[in-house]
Protein backbone atom coordinates (compact mmCIF):
# COMPACT_ATOMS: atom_id res chain seq x y z
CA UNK A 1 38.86 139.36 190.98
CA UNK A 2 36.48 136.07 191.33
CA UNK A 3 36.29 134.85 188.68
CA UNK A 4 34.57 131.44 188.96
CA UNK A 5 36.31 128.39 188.13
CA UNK A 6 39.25 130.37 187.49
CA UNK A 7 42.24 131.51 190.19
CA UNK A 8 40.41 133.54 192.82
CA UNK A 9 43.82 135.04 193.03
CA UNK A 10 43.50 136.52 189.61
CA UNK A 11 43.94 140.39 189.34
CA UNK A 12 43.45 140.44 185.58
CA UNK A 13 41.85 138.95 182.49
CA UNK A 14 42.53 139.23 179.07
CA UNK A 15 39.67 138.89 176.44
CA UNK A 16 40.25 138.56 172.63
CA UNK A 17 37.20 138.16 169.87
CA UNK A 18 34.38 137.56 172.41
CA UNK A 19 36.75 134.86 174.49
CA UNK A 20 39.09 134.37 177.31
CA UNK A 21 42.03 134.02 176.46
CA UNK A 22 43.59 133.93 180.31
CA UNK A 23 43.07 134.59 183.61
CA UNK A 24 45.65 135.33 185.86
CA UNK A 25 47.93 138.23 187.68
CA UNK A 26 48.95 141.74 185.62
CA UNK A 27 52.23 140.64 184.32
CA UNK A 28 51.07 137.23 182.67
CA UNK A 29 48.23 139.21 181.10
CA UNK A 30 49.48 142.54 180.24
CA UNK A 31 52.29 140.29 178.72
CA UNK A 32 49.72 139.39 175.85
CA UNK A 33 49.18 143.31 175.42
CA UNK A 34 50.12 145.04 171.46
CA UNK A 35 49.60 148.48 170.62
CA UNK A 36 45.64 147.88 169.90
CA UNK A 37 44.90 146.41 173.32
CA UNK A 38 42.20 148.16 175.41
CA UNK A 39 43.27 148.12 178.96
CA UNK A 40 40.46 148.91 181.57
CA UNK A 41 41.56 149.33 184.92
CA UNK A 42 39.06 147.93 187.10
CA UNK A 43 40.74 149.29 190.56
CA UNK A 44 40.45 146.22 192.66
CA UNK A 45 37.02 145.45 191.53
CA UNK A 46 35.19 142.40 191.39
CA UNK A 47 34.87 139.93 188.06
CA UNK A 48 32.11 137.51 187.70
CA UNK A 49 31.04 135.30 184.88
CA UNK A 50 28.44 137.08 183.35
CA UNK A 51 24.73 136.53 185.24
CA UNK A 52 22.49 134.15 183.99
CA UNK A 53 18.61 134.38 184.73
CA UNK A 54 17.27 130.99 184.06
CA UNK A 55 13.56 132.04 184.42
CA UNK A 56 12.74 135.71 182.99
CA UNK A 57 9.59 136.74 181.08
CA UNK A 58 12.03 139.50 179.48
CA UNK A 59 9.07 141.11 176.76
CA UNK A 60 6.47 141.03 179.72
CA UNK A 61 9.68 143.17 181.77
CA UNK A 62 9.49 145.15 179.38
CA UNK A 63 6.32 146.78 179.33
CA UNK A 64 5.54 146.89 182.60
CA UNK A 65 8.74 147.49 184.55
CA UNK A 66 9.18 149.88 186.74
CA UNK A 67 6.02 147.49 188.12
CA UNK A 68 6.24 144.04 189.26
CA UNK A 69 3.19 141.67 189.43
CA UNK A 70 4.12 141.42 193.63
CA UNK A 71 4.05 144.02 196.20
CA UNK A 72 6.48 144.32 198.31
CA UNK A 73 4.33 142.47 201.29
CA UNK A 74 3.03 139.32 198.45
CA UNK A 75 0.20 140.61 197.81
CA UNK A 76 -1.11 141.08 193.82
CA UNK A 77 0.91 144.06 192.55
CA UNK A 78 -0.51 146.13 189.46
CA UNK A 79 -2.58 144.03 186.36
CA UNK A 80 -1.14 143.21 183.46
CA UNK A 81 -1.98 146.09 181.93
CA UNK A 82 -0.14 148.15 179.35
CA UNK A 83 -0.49 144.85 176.60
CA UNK A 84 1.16 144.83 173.93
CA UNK A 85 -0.67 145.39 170.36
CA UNK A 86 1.70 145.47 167.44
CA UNK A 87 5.49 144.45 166.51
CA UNK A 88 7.02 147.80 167.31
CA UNK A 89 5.38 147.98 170.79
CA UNK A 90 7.16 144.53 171.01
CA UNK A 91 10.22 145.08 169.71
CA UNK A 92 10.70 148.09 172.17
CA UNK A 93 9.65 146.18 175.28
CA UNK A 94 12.87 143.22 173.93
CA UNK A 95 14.88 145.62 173.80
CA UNK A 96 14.12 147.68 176.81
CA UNK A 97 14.25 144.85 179.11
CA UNK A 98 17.65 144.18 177.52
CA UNK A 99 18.89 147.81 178.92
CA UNK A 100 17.65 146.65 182.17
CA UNK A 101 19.16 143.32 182.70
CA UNK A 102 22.26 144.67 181.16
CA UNK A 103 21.66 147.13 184.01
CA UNK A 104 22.26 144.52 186.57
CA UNK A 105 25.29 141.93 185.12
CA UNK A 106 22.98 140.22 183.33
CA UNK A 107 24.18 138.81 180.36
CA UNK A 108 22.03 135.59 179.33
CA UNK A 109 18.44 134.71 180.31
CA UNK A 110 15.66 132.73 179.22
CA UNK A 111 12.08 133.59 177.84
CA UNK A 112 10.32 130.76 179.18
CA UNK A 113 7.21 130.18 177.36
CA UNK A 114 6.44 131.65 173.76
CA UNK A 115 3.92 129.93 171.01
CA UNK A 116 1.09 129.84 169.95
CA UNK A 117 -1.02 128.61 173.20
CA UNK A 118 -0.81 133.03 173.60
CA UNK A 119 -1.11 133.82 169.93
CA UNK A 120 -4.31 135.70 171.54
CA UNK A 121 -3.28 136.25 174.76
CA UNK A 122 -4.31 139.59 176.68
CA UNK A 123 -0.65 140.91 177.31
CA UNK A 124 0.74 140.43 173.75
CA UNK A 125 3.88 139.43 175.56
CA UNK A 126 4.24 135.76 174.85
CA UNK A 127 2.81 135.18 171.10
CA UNK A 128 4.41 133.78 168.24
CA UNK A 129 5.31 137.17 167.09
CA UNK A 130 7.52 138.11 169.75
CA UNK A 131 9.46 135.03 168.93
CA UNK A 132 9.81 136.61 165.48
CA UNK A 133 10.83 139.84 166.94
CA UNK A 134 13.84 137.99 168.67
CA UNK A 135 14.70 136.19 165.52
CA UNK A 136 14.63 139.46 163.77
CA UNK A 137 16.76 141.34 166.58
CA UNK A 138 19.05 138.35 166.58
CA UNK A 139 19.71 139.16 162.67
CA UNK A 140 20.43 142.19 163.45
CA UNK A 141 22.88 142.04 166.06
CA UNK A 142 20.90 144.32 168.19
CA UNK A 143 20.04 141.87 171.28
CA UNK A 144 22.13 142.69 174.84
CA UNK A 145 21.71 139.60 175.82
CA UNK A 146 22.46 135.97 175.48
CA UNK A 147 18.49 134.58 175.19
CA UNK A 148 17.30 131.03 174.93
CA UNK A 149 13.37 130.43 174.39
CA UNK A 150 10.76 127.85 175.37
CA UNK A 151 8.01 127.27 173.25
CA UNK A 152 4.54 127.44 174.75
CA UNK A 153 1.43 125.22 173.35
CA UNK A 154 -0.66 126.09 175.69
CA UNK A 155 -2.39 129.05 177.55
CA UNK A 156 0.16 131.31 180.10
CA UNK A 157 -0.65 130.21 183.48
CA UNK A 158 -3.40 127.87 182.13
CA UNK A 159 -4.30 124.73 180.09
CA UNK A 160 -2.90 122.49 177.24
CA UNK A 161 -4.42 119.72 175.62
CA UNK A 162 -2.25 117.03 173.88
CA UNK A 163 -3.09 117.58 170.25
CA UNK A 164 -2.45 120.87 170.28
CA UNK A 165 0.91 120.40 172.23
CA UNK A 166 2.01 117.82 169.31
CA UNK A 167 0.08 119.99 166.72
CA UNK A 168 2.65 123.05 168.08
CA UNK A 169 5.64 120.86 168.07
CA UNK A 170 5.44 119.70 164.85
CA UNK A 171 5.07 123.30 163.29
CA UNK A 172 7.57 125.54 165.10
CA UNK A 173 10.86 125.73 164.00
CA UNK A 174 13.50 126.34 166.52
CA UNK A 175 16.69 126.78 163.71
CA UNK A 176 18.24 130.54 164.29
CA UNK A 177 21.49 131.43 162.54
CA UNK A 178 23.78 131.32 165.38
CA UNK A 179 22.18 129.80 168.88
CA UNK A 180 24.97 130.74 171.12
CA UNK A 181 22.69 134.31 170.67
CA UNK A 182 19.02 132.97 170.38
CA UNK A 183 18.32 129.47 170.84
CA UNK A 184 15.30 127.50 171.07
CA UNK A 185 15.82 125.05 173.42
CA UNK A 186 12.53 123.28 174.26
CA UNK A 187 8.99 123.56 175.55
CA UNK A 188 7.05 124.74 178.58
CA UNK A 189 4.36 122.68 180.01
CA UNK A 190 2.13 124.12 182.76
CA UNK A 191 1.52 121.13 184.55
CA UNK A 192 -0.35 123.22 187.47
CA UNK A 193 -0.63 126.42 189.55
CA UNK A 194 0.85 128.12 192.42
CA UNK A 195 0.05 127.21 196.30
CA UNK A 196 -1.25 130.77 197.48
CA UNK A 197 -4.16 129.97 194.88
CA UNK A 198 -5.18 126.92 195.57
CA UNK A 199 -3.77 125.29 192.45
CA UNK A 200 -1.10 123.72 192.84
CA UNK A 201 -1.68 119.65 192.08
CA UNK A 202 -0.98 118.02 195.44
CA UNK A 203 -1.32 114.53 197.18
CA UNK A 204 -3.25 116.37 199.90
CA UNK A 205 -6.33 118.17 200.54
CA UNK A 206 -5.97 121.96 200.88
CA UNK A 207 -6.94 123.50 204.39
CA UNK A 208 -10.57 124.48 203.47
CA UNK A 209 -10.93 120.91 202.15
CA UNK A 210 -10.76 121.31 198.30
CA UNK A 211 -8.49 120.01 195.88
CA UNK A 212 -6.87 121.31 192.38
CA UNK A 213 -6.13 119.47 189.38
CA UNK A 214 -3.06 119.52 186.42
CA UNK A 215 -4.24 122.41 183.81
CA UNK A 216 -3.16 119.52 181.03
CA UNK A 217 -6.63 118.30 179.57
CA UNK A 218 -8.51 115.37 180.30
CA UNK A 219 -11.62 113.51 181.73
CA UNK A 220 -10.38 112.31 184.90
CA UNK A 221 -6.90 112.84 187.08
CA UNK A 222 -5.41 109.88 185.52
CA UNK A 223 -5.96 110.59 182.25
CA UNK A 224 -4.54 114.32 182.92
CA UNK A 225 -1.18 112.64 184.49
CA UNK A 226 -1.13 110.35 180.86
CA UNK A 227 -1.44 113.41 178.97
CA UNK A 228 1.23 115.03 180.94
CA UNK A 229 3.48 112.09 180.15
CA UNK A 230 2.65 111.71 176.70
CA UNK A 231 3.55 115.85 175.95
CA UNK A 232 7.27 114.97 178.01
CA UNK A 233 7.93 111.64 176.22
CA UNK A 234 7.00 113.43 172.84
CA UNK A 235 9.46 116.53 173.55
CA UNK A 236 12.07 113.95 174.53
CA UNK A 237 11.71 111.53 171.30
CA UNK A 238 11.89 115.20 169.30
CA UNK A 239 15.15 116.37 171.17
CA UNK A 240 12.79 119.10 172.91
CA UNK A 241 14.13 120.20 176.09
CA UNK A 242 11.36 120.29 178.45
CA UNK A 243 10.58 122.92 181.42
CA UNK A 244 7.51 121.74 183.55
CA UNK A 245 5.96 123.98 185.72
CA UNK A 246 5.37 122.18 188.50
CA UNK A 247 4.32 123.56 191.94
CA UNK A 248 2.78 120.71 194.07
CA UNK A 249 4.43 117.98 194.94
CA UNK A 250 2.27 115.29 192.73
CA UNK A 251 2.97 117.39 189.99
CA UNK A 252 6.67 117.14 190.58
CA UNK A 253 5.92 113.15 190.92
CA UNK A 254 4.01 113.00 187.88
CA UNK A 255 6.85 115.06 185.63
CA UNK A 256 9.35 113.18 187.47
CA UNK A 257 7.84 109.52 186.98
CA UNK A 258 7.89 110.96 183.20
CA UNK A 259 11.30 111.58 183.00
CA UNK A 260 12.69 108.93 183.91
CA UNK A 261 10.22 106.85 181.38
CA UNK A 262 11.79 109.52 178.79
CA UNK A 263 15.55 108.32 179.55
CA UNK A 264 14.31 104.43 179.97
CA UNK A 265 13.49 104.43 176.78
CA UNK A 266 16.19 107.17 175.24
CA UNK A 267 18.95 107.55 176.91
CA UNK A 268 19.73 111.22 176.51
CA UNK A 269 20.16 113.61 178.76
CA UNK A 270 17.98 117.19 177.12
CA UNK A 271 18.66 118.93 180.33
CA UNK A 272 14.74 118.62 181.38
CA UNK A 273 14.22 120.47 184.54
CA UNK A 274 10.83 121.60 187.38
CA UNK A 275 10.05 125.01 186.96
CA UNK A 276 9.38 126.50 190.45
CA UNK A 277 8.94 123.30 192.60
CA UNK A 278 7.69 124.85 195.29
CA UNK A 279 6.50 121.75 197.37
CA UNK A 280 8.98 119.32 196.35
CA UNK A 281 10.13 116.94 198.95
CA UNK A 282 12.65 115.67 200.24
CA UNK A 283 12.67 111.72 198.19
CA UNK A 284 12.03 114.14 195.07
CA UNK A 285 15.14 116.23 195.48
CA UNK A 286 17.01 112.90 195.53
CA UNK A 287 15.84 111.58 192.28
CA UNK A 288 16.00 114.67 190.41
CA UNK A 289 19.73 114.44 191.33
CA UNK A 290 19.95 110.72 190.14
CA UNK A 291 18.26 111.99 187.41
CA UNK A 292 19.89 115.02 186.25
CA UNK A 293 17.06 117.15 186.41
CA UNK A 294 17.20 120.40 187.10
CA UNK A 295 15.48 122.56 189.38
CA UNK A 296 14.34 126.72 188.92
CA UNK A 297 13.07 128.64 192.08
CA UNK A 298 12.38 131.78 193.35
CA UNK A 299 13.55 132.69 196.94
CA UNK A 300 12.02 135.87 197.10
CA UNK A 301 8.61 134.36 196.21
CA UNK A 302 9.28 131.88 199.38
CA UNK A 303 9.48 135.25 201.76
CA UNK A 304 6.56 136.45 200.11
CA UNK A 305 4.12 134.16 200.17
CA UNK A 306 5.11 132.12 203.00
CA UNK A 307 1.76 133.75 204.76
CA UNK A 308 -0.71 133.03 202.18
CA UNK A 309 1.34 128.86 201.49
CA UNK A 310 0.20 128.62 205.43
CA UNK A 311 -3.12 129.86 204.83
CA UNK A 312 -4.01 127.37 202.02
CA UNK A 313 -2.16 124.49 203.21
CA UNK A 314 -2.53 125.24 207.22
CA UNK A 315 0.03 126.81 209.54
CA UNK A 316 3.86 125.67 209.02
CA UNK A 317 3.40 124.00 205.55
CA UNK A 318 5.67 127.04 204.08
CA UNK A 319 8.57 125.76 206.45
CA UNK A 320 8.34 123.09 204.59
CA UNK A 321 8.45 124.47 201.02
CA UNK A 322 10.75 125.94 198.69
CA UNK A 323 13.62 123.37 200.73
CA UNK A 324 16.55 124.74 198.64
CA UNK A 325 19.23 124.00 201.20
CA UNK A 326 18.42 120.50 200.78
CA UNK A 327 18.57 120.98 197.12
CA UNK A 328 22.19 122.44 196.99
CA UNK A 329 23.17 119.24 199.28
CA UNK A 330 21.49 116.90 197.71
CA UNK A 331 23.43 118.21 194.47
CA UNK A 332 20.47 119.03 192.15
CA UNK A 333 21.15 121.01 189.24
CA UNK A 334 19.59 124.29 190.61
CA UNK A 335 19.11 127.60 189.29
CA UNK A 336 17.90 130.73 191.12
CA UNK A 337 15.83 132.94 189.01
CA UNK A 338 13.54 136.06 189.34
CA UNK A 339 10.80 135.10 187.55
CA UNK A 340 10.68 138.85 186.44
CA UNK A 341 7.94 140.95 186.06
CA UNK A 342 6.38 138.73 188.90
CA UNK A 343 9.32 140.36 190.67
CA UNK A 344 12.30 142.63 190.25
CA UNK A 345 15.37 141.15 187.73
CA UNK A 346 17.87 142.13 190.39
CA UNK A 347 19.29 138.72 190.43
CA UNK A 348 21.51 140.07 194.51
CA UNK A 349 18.14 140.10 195.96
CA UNK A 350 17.45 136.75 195.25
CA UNK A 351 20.98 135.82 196.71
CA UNK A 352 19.83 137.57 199.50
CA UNK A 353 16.35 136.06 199.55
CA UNK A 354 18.17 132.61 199.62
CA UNK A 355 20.36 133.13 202.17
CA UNK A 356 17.88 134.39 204.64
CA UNK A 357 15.05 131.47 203.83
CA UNK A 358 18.00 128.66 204.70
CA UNK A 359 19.01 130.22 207.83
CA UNK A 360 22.17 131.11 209.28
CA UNK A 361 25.44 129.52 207.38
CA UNK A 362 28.27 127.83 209.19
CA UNK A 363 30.91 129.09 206.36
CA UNK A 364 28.74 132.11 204.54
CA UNK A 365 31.92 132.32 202.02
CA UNK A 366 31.32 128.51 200.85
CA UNK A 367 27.15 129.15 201.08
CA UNK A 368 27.99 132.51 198.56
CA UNK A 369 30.10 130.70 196.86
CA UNK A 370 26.68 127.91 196.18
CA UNK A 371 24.65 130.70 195.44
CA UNK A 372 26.57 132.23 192.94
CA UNK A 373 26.83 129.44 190.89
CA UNK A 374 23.11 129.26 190.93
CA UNK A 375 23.02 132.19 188.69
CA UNK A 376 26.28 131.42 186.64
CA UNK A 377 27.59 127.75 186.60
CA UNK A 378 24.02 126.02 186.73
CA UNK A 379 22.21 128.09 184.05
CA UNK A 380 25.16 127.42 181.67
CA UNK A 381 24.08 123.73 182.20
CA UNK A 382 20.65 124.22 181.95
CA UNK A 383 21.11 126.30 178.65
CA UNK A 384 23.51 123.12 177.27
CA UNK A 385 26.49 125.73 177.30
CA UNK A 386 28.26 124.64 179.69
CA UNK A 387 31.49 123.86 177.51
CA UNK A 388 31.46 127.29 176.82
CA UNK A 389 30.21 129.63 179.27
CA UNK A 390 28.76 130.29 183.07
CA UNK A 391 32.82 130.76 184.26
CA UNK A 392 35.87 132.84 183.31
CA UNK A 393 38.51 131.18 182.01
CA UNK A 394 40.75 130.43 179.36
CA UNK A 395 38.01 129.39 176.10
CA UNK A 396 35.36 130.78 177.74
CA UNK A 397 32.58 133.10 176.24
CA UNK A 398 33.85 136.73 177.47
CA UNK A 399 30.89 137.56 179.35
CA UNK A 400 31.79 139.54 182.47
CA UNK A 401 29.67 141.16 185.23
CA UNK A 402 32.17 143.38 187.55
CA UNK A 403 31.06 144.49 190.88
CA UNK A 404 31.88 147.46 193.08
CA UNK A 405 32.93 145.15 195.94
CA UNK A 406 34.19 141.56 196.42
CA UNK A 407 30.60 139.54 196.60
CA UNK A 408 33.10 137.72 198.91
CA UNK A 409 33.62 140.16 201.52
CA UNK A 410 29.75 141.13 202.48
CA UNK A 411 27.10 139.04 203.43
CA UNK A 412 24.16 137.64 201.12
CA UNK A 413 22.00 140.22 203.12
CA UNK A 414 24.67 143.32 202.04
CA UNK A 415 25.14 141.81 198.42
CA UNK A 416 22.06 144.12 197.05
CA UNK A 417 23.83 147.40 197.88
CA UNK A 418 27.07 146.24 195.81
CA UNK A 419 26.62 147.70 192.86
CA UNK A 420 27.11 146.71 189.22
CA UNK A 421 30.11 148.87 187.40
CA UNK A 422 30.26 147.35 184.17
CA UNK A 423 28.54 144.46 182.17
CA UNK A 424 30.61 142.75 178.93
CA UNK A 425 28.52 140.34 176.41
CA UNK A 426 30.78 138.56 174.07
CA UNK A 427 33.75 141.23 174.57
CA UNK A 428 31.89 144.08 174.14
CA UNK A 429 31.04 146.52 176.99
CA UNK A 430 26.86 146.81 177.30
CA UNK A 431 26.91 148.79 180.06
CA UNK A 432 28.51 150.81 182.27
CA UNK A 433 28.27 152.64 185.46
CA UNK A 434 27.45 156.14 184.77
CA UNK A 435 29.02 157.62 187.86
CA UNK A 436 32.31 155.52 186.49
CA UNK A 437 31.53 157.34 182.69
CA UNK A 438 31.98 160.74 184.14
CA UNK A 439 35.13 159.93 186.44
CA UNK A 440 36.40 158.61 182.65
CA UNK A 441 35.92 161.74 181.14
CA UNK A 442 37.50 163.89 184.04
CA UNK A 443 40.54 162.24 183.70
C-alpha cells in the first residue's frame, strides 16, 4: 500500500461514510471492524489517493473517444466531428467520459472552459448547456467523478474581448448544492495559441520571420496585454479563480506581471495558475513559485510536437520548452494533465511521458514519488481541496485508485502496463477490474 502522505508501510485502510478513518497495518484496522464491515482483500495491491486530472475537456472525451485530436506521431488526429446537438447527446457524452476516467483511477478532474464564449460553438461540447447538464447530474447523484468547472467568455481556442468577459462574469452563477461534487471555481482566459502553429505570443520572431499576437481584443499589442490584465484583476476582485492559457513565454510574462498586480492590491491567494506554459523560462518558473501560481502541462504533447516546436521556432528551441524538471525544483505548484481528447486520459502515460522528457533520474523512486503527486497532491491544491483530499489518510475524502503493482517497484516507462483494479469515489466502488469480478464470483 502507498498511500500518499500516509505510512508507506500501511497494509490496510479503513473507510467509513465517504472518509478515512485510518491508515495503517491489518490488526489496527480490522480492529475497527463490526458485523456490517465490508472487507476487500486487495492481495498486496497498490493504494493511491484517487487521480486527479487537472486539465480534461471530459464532454468533448466523450463524444469522440476512442479518437484523440493527436496521432500517435503529433500530427492532427481526426476533426472534431461527431458535435454535439441536444441535451441528451450531452448528457451521454458526461457521463460516458465518467465510465472512462473511472476506467483509469480517476476520480476528480476539471472541465476547463464552459460559457457562453461556445454557446454556438461547432462541437456542442463546451456551451452553457453542458454546464447545466453537470448541475443537473450533480442533483442527481449520478456523476463518477469529483468535477470542478471553468467558465469560458470567450471563443475555444480563440478570442475574448473585455466586455464580454465582465458581461459573462457578472451573469453566471457558480453556486451548486454541494461543491466538494461540482464546483465552479473560476474562469479560463485564452491568452494565446500553441507553438507548432505559430501562435503562441512570444518575445521573439518565429523562424520564417512572423510574429503572433494574444487572442484577447484590442487595437495594438499593448492594449491586448491591458485587456489581459484588466479580465485577471476583475476575476481576482470577484473571488474568480483564474486559468490562463498561456503558451509563449510573453504571454506567461504578461499573466504573470498580472498576478502579482492582483495580490498587490488583494492579498488573496485564488489558486490562479498557466495553463500549458509551454515556453516558460527559467526567471518565470521562479516567480510563479514566489507567487504561488500554479502550473498545468502536458508531457506527452512535449514528445509530440517537439519536431514541429523546432520547425517554427528553429532547431533545438523544443529542448528548451516544456522545462518541467526545473519546475518540480524550483517548487512550483505543478500539475500533470492530459488535456484529453487532444490525447488519451490515461493519466501513467503522462508519468511516463515526464519521466522520459527530463532524462535519466538519479533516485527514480524519489522522481515517481514527484510525479505522482502531480496528479494527486497538486490538483487537490489547485482545486482549493487540499484540507480534504489528494492523500489517504485519517479525514481524508475516501477516494482510492488501487493498482495491480507497486507504482514503486517499475519504472515511469513500465507504469502504463500496471493496470488499474479498482477505483473508489467517496467510499463507493465505481469501478472495478472485470477480470477481478469474475475471480469474485468463482470463489
Amino acid at each position: 500500500m502507498t498511500p500518499d502522505g500516509g505510512d508507506p508501510g500501511a497494509t490496510a485502510i479503513a473507510l467509513r461514510d465517504g472518509i478515512v478513518v485510518r491508515v495503517g497495518d491489518d490488526r489496527e484496522v480490522l480492529a475497527l471492524a463490526d458485523a456490517s464491515t465490508e472487507v476487500v482483500e486487495l492481495a498486496g495491491r497498490a493504494v493511491l489517493p484517487g487521480i486527479n486530472d487537472a486539465h480534461l475537456h471530459a464532454t468533448w472525451l466523450g463524444a469522440l473517444w476512442p479518437h484523440t485530436l493527436f496521432g500517435e506521431l503529433g500530427g492532427a488526429g481526426p476533426a472534431p466531428l461527431r458535435p454535439l446537438t441536444d441535451d441528451a447527446q450531452r448528457r451521454q457524452a458526461i457521463l460516458r467520459a465518467g465510465e472512462l476516467l473511472t476506467s483509469l483511477g480517476i476520480t476528480s478532474y476539471t472541465e476547463p472552459g464552459l460559457g457562453p464564449g461556445e454557446d454556438r460553438g461547432e462541437t456542442g461540447a463546451f456551451g452553457t448547456s453542458v454546464a447545466a447538464q453537470y448541475r443537473a447530474l450533480a442533483a442527481e447523484g449520478l456523476l463518477r467523478s469529483r468535477v470542478t468547472v471553468l467558465w469560458l467568455y470567450g471563443e475555444l481556442d480563440g478570442p475574448s474581448e473585455l466586455g464580454g468577459f465582465l458581461t459573462g462574469m457578472a451573469a453566471t452563477d457558480g453556486a451548486t448544492s454541494d461543491p466538494r461534487w461540482l464546483r465552479f471555481a473560476g474562469v479560463k482566459i485564452f491568452a494565446d495559441g500553441i507553438p507548432p502553429m505559430r501562435s503562441a505570443y512570444t518575445h521573439h520572431c518565429y523562424a520564417d520571420g512572423g510574429r503572433s499576437a494574444l487572442l484577447v481584443a484590442g487595437d495594438d499589442d499593448a492594449d491586448r496585454e491591458a485587456n489581459l490584465t484588466r479580465m485577471i484583476l476583475a476575476a481576482h476582485r470577484a473571488d474568480r479563480q483564474v486559468g490562463v492559457h498561456a503558451t509563449g513565454d510573453r504571454s506567461v510574462q504578461v499573466a504573470l506581471d498580472a498576478f502579482e498586480a492582483a495580490r498587490a492590491e488583494r492579498d488573496v491567494d485564488l489558486g490562479h495558475y498557466i495553463i500549458h506554459g509551454d515556453l516558460v523560462t527559467a526567471s518565470q518558473l521562479r516567480r510563479m513559485a514566489a507567487l504561488g501560481v500554479g502550473l498545468d502541462m502536458q508531457p506527452e504533447i512535449a514528445l509530440l510536437t517537439r519536431d514541429l516546436v523546432d520547425d517554427a521556432l528553429g532547431p533545438g528551441s523544443a529542448a528548451a520548452a516544456w522545462p518541467l524538471g526545473a519546475a518540480l525544483d524550483a517548487e512550483v505548484p505543478l500539475c500533470l494533465t492530459s488535456d484529453a481528447p487532444v490525447l488519451s486520459p490515461d493519466w501513467r502515460r503522462q508519468i511516463a511521458a515526464a519521466d522520459t522528457w527530463m532524462g535519466p533520474a538519479s533516485d527514480p523512486r524519489r522522481r515517481m514519488d514527484r510525479l505522482l503527486r502531480c496528479y494527486t497532491v497538486e490538483p487537490a491544491r489547485q482545486d482549493h481541496a487540499a484540507s480534504w483530499k489528494g492523500m489517504l489518510a485519517p479525514g481524508m475524502a475516501a477516494d482510492l485508485c488501487v493498482l495491480e503493482a507497486d507504482p514503486f517497484g517499475v519504472t515511469p516507462a513500465e507504469l502504463p502496463d500496471v493496470g488499474v483494479e479498482l477505483t473508489v469515489v467517496d467510499g463507493r466502488v465505481v469501478y472495478e477490474h472485470r477480470a477481478r469480478v469474475e475471480a469474485s464470483k468463482a470463489v
